[in-house]
C-alpha atoms as a PDB file:
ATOM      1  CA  UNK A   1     -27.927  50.062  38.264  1.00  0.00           C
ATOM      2  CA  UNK A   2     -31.331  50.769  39.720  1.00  0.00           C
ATOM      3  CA  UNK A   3     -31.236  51.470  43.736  1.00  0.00           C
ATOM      4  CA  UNK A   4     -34.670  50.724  45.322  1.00  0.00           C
ATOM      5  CA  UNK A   5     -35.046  51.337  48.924  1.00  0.00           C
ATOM      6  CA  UNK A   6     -38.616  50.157  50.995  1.00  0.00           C
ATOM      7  CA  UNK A   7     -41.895  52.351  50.464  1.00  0.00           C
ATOM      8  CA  UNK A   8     -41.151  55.235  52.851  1.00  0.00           C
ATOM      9  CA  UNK A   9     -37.333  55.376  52.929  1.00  0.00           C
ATOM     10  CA  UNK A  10     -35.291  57.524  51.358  1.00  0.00           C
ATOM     11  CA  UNK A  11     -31.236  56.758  50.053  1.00  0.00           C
ATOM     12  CA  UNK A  12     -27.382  57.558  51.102  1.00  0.00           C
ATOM     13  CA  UNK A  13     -24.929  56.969  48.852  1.00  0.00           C
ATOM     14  CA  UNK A  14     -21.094  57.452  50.246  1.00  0.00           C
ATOM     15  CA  UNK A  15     -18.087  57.476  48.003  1.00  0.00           C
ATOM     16  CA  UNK A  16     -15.850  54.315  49.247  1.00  0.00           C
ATOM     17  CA  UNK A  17     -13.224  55.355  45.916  1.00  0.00           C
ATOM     18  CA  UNK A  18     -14.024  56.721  42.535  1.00  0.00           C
ATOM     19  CA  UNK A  19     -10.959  56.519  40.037  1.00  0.00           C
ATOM     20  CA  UNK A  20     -11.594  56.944  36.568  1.00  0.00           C
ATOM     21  CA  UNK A  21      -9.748  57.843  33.318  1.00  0.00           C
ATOM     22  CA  UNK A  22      -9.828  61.609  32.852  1.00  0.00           C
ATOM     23  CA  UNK A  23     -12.461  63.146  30.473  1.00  0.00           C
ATOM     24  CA  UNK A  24     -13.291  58.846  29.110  1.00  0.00           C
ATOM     25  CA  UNK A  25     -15.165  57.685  31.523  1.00  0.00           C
ATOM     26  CA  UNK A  26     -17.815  58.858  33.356  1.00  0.00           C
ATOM     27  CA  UNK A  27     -19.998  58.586  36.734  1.00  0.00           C
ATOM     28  CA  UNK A  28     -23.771  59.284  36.474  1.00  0.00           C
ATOM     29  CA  UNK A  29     -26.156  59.660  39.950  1.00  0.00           C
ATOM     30  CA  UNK A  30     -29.779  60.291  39.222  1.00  0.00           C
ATOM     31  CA  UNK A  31     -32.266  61.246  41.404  1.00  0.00           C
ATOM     32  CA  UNK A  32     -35.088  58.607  40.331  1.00  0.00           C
ATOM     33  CA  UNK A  33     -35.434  55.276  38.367  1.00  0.00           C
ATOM     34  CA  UNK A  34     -34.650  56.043  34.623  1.00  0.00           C
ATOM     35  CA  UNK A  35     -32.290  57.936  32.451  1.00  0.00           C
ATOM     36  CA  UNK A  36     -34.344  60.930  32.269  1.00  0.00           C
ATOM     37  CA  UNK A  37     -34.277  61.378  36.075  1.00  0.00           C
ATOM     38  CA  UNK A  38     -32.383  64.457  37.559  1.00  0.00           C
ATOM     39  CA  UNK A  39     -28.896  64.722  37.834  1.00  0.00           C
ATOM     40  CA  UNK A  40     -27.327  64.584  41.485  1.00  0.00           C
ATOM     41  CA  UNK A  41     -23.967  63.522  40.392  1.00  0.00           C
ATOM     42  CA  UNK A  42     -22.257  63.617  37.518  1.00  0.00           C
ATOM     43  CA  UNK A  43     -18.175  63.213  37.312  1.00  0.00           C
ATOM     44  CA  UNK A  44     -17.353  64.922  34.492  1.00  0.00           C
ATOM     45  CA  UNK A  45     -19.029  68.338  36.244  1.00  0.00           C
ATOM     46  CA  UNK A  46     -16.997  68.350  39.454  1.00  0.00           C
ATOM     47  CA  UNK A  47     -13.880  68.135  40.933  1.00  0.00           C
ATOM     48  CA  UNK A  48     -13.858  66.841  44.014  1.00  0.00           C
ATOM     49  CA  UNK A  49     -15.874  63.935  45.478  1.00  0.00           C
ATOM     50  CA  UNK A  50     -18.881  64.866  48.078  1.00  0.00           C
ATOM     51  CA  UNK A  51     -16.875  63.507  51.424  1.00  0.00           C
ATOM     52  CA  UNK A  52     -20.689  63.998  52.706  1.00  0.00           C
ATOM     53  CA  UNK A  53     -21.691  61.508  50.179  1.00  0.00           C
ATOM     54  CA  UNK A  54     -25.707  62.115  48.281  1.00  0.00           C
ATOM     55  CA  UNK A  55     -29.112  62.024  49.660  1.00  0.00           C
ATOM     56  CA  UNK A  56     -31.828  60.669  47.059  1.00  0.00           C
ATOM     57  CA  UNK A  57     -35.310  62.609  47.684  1.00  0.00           C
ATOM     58  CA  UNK A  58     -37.301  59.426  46.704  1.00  0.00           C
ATOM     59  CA  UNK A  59     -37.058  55.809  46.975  1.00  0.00           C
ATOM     60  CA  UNK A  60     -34.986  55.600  44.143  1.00  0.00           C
ATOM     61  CA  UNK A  61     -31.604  55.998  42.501  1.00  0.00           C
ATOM     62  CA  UNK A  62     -30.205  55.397  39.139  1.00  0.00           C
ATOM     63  CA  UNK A  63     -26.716  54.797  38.318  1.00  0.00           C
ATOM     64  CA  UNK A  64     -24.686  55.024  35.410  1.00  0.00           C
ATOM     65  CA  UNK A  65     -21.221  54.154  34.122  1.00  0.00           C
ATOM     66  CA  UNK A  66     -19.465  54.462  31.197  1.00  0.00           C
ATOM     67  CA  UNK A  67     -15.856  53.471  30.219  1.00  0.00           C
ATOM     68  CA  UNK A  68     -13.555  54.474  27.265  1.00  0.00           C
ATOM     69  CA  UNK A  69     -13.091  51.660  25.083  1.00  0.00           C
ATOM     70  CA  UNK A  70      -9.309  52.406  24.602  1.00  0.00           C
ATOM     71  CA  UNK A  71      -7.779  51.624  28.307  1.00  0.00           C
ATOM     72  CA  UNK A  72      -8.714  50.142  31.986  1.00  0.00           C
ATOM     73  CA  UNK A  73      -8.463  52.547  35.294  1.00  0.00           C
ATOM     74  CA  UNK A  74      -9.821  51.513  39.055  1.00  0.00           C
ATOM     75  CA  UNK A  75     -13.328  52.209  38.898  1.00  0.00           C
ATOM     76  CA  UNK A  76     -15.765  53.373  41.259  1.00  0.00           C
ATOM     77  CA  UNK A  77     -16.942  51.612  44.502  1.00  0.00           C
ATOM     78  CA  UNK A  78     -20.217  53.012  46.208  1.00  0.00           C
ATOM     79  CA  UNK A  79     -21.603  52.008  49.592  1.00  0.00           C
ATOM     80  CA  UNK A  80     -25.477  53.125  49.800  1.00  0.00           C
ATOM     81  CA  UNK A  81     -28.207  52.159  52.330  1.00  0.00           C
ATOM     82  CA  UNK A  82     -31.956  52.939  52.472  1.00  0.00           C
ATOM     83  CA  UNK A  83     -33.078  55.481  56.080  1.00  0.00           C
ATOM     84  CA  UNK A  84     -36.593  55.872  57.476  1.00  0.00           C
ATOM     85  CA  UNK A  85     -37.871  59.394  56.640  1.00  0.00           C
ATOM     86  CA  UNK A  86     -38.017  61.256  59.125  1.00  0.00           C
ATOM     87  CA  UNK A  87     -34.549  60.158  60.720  1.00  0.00           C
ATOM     88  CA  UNK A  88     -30.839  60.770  60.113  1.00  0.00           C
ATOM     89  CA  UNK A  89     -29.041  57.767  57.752  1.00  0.00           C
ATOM     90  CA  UNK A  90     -27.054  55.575  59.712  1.00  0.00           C
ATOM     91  CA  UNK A  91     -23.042  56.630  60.054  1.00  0.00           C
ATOM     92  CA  UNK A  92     -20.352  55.001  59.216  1.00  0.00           C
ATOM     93  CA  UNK A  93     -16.306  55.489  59.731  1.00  0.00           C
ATOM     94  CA  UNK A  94     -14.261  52.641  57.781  1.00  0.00           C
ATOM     95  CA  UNK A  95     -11.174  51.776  59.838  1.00  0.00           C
ATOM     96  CA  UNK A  96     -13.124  53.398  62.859  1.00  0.00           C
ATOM     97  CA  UNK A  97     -15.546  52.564  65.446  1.00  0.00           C
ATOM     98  CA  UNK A  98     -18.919  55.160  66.666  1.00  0.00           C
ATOM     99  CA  UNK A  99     -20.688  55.135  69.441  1.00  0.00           C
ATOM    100  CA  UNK A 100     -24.383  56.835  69.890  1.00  0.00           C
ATOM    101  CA  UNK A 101     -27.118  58.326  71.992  1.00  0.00           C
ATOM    102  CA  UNK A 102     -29.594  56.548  69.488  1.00  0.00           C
ATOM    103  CA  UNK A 103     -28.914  53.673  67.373  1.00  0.00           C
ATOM    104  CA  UNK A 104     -32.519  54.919  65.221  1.00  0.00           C
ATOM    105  CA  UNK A 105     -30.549  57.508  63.985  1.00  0.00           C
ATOM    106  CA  UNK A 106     -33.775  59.780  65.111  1.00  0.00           C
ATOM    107  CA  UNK A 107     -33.936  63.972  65.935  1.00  0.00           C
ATOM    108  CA  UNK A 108     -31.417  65.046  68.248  1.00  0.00           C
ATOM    109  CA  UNK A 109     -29.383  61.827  67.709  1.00  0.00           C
ATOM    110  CA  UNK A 110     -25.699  62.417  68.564  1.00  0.00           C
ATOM    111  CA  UNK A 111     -22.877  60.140  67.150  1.00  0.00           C
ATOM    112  CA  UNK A 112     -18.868  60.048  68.447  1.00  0.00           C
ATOM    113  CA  UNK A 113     -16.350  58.578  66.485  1.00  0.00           C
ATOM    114  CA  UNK A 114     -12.972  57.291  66.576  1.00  0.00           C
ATOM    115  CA  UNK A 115     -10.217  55.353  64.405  1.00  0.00           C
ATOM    116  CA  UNK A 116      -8.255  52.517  65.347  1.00  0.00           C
ATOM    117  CA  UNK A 117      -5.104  52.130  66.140  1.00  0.00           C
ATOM    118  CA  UNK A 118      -2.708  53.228  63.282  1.00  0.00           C
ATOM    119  CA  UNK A 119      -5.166  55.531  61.698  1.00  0.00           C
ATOM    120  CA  UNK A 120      -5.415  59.188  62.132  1.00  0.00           C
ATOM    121  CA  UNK A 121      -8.708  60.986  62.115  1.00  0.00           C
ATOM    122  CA  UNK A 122      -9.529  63.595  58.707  1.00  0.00           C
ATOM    123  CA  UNK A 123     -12.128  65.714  57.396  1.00  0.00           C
ATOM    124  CA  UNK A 124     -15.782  66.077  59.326  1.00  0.00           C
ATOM    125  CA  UNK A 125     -16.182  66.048  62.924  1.00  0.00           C
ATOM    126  CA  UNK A 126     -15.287  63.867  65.800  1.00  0.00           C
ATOM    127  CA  UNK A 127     -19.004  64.491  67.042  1.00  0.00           C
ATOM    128  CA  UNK A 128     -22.041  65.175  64.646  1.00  0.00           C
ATOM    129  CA  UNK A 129     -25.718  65.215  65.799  1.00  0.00           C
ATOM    130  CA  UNK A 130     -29.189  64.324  63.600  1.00  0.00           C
ATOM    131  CA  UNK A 131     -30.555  68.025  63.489  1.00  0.00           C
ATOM    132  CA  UNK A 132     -33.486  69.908  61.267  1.00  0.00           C
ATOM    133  CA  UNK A 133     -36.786  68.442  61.873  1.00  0.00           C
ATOM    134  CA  UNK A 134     -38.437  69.230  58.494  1.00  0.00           C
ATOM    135  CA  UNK A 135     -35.561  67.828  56.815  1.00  0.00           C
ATOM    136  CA  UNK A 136     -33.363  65.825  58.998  1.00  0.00           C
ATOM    137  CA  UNK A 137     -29.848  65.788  58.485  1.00  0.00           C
ATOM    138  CA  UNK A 138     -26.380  65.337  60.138  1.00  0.00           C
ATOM    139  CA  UNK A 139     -24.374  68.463  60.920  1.00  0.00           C
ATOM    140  CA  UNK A 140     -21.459  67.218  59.810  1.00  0.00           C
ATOM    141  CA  UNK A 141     -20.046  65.029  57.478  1.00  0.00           C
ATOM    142  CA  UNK A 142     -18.607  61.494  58.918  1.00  0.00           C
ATOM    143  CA  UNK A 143     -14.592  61.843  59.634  1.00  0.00           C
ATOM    144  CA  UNK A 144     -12.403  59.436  57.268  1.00  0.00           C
ATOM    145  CA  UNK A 145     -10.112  57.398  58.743  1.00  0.00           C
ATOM    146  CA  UNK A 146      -6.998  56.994  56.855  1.00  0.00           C
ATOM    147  CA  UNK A 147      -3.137  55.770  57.140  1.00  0.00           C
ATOM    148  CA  UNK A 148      -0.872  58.643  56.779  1.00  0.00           C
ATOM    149  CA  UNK A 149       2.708  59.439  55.674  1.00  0.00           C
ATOM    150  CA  UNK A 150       5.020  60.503  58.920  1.00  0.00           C
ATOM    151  CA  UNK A 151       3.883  61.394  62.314  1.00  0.00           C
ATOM    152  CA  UNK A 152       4.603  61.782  65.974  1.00  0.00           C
ATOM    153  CA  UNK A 153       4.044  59.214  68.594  1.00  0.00           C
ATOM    154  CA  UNK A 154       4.651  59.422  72.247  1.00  0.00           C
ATOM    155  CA  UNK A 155       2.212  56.510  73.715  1.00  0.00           C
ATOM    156  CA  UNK A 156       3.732  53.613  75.688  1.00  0.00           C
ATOM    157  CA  UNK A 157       2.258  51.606  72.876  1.00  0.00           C
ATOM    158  CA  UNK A 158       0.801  52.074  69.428  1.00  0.00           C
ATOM    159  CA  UNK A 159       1.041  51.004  65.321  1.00  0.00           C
ATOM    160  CA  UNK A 160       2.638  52.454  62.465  1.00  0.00           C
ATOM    161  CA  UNK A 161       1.452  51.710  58.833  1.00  0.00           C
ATOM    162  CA  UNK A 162       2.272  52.247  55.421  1.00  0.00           C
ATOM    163  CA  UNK A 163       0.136  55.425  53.680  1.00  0.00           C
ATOM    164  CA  UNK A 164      -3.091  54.050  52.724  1.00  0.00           C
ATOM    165  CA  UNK A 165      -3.039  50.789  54.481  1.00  0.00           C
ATOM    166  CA  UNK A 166      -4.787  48.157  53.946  1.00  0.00           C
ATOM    167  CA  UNK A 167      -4.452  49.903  49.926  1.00  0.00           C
ATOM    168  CA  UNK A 168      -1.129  50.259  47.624  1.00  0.00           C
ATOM    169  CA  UNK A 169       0.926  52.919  49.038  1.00  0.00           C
ATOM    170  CA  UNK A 170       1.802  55.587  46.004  1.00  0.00           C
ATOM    171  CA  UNK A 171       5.043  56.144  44.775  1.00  0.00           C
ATOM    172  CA  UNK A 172       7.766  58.701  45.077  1.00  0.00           C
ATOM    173  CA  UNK A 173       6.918  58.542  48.633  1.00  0.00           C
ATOM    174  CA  UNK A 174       9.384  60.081  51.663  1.00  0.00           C
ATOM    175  CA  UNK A 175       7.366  59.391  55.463  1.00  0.00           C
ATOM    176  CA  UNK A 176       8.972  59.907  58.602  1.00  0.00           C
ATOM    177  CA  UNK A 177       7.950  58.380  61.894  1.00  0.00           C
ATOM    178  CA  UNK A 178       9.170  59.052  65.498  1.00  0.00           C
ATOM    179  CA  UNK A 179       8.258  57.294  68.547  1.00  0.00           C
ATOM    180  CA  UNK A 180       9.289  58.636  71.660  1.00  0.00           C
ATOM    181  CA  UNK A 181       8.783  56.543  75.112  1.00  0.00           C
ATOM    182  CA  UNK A 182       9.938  57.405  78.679  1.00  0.00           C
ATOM    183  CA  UNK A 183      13.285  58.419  78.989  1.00  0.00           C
ATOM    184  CA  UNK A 184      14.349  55.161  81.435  1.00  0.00           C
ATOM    185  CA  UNK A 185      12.639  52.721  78.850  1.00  0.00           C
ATOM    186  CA  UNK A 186      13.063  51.677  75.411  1.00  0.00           C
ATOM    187  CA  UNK A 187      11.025  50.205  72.568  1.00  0.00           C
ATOM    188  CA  UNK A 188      10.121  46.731  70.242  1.00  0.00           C
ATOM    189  CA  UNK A 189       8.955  46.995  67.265  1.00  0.00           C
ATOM    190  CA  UNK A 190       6.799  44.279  66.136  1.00  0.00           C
ATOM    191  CA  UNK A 191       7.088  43.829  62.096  1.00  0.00           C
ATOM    192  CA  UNK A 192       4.210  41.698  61.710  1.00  0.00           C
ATOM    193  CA  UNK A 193       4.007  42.497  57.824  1.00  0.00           C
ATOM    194  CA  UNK A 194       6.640  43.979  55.218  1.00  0.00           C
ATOM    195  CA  UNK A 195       6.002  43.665  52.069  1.00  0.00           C
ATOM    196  CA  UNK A 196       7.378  46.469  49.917  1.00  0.00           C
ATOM    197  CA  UNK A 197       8.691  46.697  46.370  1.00  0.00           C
ATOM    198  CA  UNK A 198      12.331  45.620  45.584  1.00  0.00           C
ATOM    199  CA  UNK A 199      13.178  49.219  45.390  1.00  0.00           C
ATOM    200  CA  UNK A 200      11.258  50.207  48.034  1.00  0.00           C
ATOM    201  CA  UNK A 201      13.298  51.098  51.057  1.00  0.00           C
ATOM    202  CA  UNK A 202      12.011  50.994  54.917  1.00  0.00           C
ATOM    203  CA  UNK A 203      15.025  52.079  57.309  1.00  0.00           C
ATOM    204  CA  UNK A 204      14.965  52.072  61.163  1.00  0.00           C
ATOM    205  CA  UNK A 205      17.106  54.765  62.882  1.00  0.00           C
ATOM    206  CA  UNK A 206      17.961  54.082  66.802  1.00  0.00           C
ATOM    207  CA  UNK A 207      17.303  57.934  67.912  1.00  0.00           C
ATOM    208  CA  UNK A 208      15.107  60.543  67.261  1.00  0.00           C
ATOM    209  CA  UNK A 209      16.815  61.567  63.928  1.00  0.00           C
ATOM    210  CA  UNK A 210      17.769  60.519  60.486  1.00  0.00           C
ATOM    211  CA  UNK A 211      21.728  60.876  61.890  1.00  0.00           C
ATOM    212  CA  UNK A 212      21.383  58.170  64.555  1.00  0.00           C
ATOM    213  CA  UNK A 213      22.712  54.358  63.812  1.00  0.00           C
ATOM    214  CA  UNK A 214      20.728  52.444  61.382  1.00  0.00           C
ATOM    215  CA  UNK A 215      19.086  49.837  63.323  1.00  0.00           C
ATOM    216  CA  UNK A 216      18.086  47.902  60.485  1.00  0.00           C
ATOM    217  CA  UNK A 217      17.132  48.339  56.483  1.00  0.00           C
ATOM    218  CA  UNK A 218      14.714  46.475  54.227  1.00  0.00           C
ATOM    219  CA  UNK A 219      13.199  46.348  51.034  1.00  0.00           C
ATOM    220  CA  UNK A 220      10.718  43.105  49.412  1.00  0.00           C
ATOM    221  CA  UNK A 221       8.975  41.007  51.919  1.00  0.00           C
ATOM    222  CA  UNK A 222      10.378  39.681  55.025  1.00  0.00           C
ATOM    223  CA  UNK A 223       8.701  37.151  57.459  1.00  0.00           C
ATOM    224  CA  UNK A 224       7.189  38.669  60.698  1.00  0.00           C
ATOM    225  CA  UNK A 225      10.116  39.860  62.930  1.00  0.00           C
ATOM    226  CA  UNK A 226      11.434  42.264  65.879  1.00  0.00           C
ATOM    227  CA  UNK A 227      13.724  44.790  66.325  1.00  0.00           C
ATOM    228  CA  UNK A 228      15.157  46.785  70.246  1.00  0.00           C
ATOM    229  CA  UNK A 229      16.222  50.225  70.173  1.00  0.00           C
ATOM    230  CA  UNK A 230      18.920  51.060  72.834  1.00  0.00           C
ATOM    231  CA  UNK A 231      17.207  54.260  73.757  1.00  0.00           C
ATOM    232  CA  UNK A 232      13.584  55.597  74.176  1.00  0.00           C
ATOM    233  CA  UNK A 233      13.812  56.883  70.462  1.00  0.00           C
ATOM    234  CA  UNK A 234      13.038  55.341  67.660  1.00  0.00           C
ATOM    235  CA  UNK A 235      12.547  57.440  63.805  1.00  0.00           C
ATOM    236  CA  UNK A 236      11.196  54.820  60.808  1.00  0.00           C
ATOM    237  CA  UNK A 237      11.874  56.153  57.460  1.00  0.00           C
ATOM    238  CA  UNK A 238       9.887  54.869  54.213  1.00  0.00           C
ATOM    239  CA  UNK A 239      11.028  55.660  50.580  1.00  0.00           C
ATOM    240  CA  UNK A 240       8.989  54.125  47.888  1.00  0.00           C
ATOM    241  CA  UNK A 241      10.409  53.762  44.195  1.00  0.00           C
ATOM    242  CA  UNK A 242       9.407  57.285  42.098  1.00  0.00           C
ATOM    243  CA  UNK A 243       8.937  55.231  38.978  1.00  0.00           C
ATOM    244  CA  UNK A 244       7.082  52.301  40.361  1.00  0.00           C
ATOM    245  CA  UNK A 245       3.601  52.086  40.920  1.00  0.00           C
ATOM    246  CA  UNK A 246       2.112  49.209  43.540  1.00  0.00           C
ATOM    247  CA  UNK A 247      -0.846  47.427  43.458  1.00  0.00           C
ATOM    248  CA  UNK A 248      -3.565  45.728  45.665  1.00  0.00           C
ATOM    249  CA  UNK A 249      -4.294  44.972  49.517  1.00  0.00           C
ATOM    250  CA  UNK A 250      -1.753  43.900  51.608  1.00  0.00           C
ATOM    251  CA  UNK A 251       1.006  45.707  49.950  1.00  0.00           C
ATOM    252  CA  UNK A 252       2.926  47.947  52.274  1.00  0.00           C
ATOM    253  CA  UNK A 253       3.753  47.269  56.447  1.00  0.00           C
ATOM    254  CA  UNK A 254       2.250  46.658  59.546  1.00  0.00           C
ATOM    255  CA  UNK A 255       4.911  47.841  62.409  1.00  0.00           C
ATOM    256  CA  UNK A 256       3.290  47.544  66.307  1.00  0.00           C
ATOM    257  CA  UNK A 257       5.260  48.918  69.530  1.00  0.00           C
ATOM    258  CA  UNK A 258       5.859  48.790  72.448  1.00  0.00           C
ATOM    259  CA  UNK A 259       7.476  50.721  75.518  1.00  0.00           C
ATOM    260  CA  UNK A 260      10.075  47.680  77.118  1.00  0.00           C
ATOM    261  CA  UNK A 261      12.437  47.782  80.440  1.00  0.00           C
ATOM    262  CA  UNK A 262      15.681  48.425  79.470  1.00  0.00           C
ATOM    263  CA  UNK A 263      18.239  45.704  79.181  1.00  0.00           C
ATOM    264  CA  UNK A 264      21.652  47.586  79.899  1.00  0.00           C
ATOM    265  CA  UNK A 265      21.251  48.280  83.533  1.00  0.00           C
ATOM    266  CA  UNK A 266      23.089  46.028  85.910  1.00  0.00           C
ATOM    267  CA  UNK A 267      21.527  44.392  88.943  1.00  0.00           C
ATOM    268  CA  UNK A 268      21.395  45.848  92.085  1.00  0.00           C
ATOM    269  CA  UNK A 269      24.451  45.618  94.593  1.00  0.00           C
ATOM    270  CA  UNK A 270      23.403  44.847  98.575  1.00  0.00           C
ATOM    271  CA  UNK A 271      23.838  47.644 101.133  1.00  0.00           C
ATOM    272  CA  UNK A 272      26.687  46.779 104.017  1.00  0.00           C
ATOM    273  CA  UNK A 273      26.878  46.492 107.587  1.00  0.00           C
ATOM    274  CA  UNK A 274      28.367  49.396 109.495  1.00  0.00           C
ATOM    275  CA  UNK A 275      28.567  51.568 105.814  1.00  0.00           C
ATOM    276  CA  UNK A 276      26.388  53.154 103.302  1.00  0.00           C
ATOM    277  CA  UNK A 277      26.383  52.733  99.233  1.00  0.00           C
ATOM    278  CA  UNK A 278      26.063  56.036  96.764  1.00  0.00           C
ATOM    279  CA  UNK A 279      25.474  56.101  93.190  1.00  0.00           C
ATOM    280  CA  UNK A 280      26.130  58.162  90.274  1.00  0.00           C
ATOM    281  CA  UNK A 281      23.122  57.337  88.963  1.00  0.00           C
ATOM    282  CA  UNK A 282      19.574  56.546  89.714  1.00  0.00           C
ATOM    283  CA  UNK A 283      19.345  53.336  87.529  1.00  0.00           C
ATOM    284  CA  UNK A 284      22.352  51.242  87.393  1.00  0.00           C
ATOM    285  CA  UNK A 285      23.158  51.887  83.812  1.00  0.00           C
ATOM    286  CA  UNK A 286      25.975  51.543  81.706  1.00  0.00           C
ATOM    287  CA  UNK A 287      28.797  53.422  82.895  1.00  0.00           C
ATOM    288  CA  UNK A 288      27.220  53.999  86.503  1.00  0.00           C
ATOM    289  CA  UNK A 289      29.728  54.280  89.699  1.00  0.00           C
ATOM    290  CA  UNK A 290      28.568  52.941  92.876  1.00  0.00           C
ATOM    291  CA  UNK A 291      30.822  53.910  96.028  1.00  0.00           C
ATOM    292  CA  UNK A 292      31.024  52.158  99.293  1.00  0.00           C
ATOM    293  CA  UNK A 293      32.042  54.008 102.301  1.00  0.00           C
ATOM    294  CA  UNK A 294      32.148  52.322 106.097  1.00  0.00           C
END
């Protein structure tokens, strides 16, 4: 592939997902038009992927891939876009959002980002600014947004997903989530997608351990459904099949929650003429004694 951008631009190329067979195939980024052009990038000479992504210092880029006859792997997906010179190229955060003191992208520029709900923020910066004004470049690299195995969550309301989300999970996976909510509330979880290998398992635990009563246990697909915890605890465990590898979007869960009124307090009893109520207990739960006295 030949990348031209307009007369006066330069090019960004960012690494959406590069997976190719080891030492067969191979990833080629020139700096120019032909074959002959310097090498920016070249897969077989690194180890990691630039998170930062590459800069062209021309108009052009040329790109080159070549496969092993012998077996089929993922393959590479590239996002690229042409910049003025003279400004910053334009950020971007997948599964994110950005806001900016200068959508031109020019000197001094300053760009905040953030992920949505279910995501957790890695690598780069949660600010960068458009700095060097011979050269101008971001500060920072752009922050990935990505689903992650296990966490902590104490917001009244929030989303779980499976690592990787919307892609496959991998196997021979063990994540552990907790979600704590205030103490006189409790919590619904929202299954608005399971779909999960056959050996797969995804367990919900009523408390804030791995010892509390199984609230409820699934593996394969299951329709969109709900789920109350008793308490303001909830811990979701997902175990995914060692020897089974999973495929494609849409593959994994989608869990929201929510902090919910609890349902085992009684009503309220009426105060009495010529007497006075006490309680045991602030809310009228389960096992609360209320004593009248004249």
């Amino acid at each position: 592939w030949v990348l031209e951008a307009p007369q006066g631009h330069k090019l960004h190329v960012h690494f959406e997902k590069v997976a190719l067979a080891e030492d067969d195939d191979r990833l080629l980024i020139k700096n120019g038009d032909n074959i002959d052009a310097a090498v920016l990038f070249d897969s077989y000479e690194v180890e990691y992927l630039p998170i930062e992504g590459l800069l062209s210092t021309s108009r052009h880029l040329f790109i080159e891939l070549t496969t092993d006859s012998a077996g089929t792997s993922t393959g590479a997906a590239l996002r690229y876009q042409a910049f003025t010179t003279g400004h910053c190229y334009e950020p971007f955060v997948r599964y994110g959002n950005l806001t900016s003191s200068d959508n031109s992208w020019a000197l001094g520029a300053l760009v905040e980002f953030g992920c949505d709900p279910g995501y957790t923020m890695e690598q780069g910066s949660v600010t960068i600014e458009c700095i060097n004004p011979n050269n101008p470049q971001w500060n920072d690299t752009e922050p990935a947004c990505r689903a992650v195995c296990s966490g902590e969550m104490t917001d009244s309301a929030g989303v779980v997903l499976s690592p990787n989300w919307p892609e496959a999970y991998d196997k021979g996976q063990d994540c552990i989530w907790g979600i704590h909510v205030e103490e006189d509330k409790r919590i619904m979880l929202d299954i608005r997608v399971l779909n999960i290998g056959k050996n797969d398992l995804l367990t919900f635990y009523d408390g804030d351990d791995l010892t509390a009563k199984v609230l409820g246990q699934y593996k394969g697909s299951k329709s969109h459904f709900k789920l109350y915890t008793s308490s303001a605890d909830v811990t979701i465990q997902f175990q995914s099949d060692p020897a089974t590898e999973v495929y494609g979007y849409g593959n994994g869960f989608v869990i929201h929650f929510f902090e919910v009124t609890r349902n085992d307090t009684c009503p309220e009893l009426p105060e009495i003429t010529n007497g006075w109520k006490s309680s045991s207990h602030p809310d009228l739960v389960q096992g609360t004694v209320v004593t009248y006295q004249c």
